[in-house]
N, C-alpha and C. Protein backbone atom coordinates (compact mmCIF):
# COMPACT_ATOMS: atom_id res chain seq x y z
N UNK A 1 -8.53 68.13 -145.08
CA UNK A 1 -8.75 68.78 -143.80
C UNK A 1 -9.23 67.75 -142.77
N UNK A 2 -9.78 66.67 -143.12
CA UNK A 2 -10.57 65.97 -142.30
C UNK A 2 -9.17 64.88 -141.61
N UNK A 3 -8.45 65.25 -142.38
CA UNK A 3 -7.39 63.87 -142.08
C UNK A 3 -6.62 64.92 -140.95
N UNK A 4 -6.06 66.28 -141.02
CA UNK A 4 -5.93 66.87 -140.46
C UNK A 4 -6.62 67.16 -138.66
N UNK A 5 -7.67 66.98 -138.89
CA UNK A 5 -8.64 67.10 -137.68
C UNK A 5 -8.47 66.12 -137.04
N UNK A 6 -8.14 64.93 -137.76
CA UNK A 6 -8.01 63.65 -136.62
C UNK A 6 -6.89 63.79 -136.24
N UNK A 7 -5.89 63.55 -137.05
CA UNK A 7 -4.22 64.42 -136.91
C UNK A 7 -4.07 65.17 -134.98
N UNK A 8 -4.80 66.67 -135.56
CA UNK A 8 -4.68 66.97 -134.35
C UNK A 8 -5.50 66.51 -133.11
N UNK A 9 -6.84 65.92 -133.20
CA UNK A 9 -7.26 65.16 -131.88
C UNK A 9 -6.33 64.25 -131.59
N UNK A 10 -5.88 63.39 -131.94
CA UNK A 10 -5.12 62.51 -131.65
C UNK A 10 -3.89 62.88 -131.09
N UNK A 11 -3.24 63.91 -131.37
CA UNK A 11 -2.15 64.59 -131.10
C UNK A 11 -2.97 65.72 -129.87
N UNK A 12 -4.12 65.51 -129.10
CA UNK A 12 -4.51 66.51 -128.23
C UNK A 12 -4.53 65.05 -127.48
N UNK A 13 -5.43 64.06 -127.58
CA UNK A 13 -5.09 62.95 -126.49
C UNK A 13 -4.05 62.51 -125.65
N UNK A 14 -2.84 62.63 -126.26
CA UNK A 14 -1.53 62.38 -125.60
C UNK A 14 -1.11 63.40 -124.53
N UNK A 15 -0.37 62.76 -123.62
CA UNK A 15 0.35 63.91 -122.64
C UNK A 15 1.89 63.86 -123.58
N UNK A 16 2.04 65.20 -123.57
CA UNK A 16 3.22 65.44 -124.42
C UNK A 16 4.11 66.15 -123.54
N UNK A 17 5.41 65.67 -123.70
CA UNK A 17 6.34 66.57 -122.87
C UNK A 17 6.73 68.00 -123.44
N UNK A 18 7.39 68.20 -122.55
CA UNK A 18 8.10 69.29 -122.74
C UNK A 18 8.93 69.26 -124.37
N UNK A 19 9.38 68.03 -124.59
CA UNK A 19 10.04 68.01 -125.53
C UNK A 19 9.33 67.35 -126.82
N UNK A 20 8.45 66.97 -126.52
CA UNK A 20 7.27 66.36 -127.28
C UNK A 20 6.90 68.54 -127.91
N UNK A 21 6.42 69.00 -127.17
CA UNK A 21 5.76 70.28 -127.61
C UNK A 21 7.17 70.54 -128.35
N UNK A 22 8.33 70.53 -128.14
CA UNK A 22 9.05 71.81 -128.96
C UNK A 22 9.00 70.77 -130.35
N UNK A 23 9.02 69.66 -130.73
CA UNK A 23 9.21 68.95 -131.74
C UNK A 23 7.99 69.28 -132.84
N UNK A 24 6.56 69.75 -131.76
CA UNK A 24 5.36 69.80 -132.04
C UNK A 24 5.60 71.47 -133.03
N UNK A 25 6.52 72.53 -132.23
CA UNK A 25 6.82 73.35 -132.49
C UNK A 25 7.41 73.61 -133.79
N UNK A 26 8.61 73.10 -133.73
CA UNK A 26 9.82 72.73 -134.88
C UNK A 26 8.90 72.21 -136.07
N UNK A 27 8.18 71.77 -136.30
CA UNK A 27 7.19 71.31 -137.44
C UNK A 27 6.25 71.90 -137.84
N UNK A 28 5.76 73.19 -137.02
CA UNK A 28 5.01 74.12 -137.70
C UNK A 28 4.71 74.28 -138.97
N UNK A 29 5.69 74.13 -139.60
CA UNK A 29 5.46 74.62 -141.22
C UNK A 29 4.47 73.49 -142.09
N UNK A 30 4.86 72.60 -141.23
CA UNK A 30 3.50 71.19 -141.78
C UNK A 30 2.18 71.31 -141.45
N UNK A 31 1.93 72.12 -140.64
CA UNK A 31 0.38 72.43 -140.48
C UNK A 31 -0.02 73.52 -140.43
N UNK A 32 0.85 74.37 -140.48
CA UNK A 32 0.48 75.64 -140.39
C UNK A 32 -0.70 76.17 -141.64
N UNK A 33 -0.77 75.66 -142.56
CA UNK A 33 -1.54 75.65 -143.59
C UNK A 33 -2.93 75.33 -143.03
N UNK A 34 -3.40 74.43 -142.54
CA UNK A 34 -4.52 73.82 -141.91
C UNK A 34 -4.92 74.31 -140.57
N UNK A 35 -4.17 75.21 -139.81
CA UNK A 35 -4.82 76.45 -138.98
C UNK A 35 -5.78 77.13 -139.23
N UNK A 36 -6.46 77.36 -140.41
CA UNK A 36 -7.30 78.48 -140.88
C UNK A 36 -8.79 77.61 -140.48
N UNK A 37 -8.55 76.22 -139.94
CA UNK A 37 -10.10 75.19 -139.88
C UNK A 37 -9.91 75.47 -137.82
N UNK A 38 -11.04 75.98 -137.62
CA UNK A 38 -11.32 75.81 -135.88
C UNK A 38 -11.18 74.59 -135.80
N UNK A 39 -11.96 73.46 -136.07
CA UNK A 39 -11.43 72.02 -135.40
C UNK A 39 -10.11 71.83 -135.21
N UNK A 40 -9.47 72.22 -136.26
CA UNK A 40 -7.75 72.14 -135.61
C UNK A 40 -7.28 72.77 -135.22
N UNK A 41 -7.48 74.45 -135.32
CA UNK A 41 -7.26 75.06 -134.21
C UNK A 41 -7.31 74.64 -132.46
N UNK A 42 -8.71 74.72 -132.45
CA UNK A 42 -9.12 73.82 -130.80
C UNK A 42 -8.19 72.71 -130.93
N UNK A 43 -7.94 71.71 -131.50
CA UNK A 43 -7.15 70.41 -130.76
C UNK A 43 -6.06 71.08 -130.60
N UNK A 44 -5.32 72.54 -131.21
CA UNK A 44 -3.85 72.35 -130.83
C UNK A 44 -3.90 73.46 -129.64
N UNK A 45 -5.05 73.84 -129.30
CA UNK A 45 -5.06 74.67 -128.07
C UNK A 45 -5.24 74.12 -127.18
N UNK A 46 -5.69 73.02 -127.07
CA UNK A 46 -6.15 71.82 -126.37
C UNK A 46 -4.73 71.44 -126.17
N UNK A 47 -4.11 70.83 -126.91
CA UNK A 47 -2.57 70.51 -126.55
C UNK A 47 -1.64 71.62 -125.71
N UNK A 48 -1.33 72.95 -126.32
CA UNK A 48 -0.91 73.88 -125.67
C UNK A 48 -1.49 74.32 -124.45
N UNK A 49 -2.76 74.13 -123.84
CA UNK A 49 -3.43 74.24 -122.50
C UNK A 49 -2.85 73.48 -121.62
N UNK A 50 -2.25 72.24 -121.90
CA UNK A 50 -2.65 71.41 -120.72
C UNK A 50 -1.02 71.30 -120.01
């Protein structure tokens, strides 16, 4: 999980395009498992906010 958490901060630092998010999208199934931790929740809301 912890590797995960950096995962997604790091992936909240970047400006991501438009096409950056759908790729972010299309890969769901790789993290979707590790949603159930708020720290990674928040970084990928953090990404989807901005």
């Amino acid at each position: 999980v912890k590797q995960w958490e950096g995962i997604a901060y790091c992936l909240s630092q970047l400006s991501l395009t438009e096409k950056g998010i759908n790729k972010l999208f299309e890969s769901f199934e790789s993290y979707e498992h590790v949603l159930s931790e708020e720290s990674v929740v928040s970084h990928f809301r953090a990404i989807i906010n901005k």
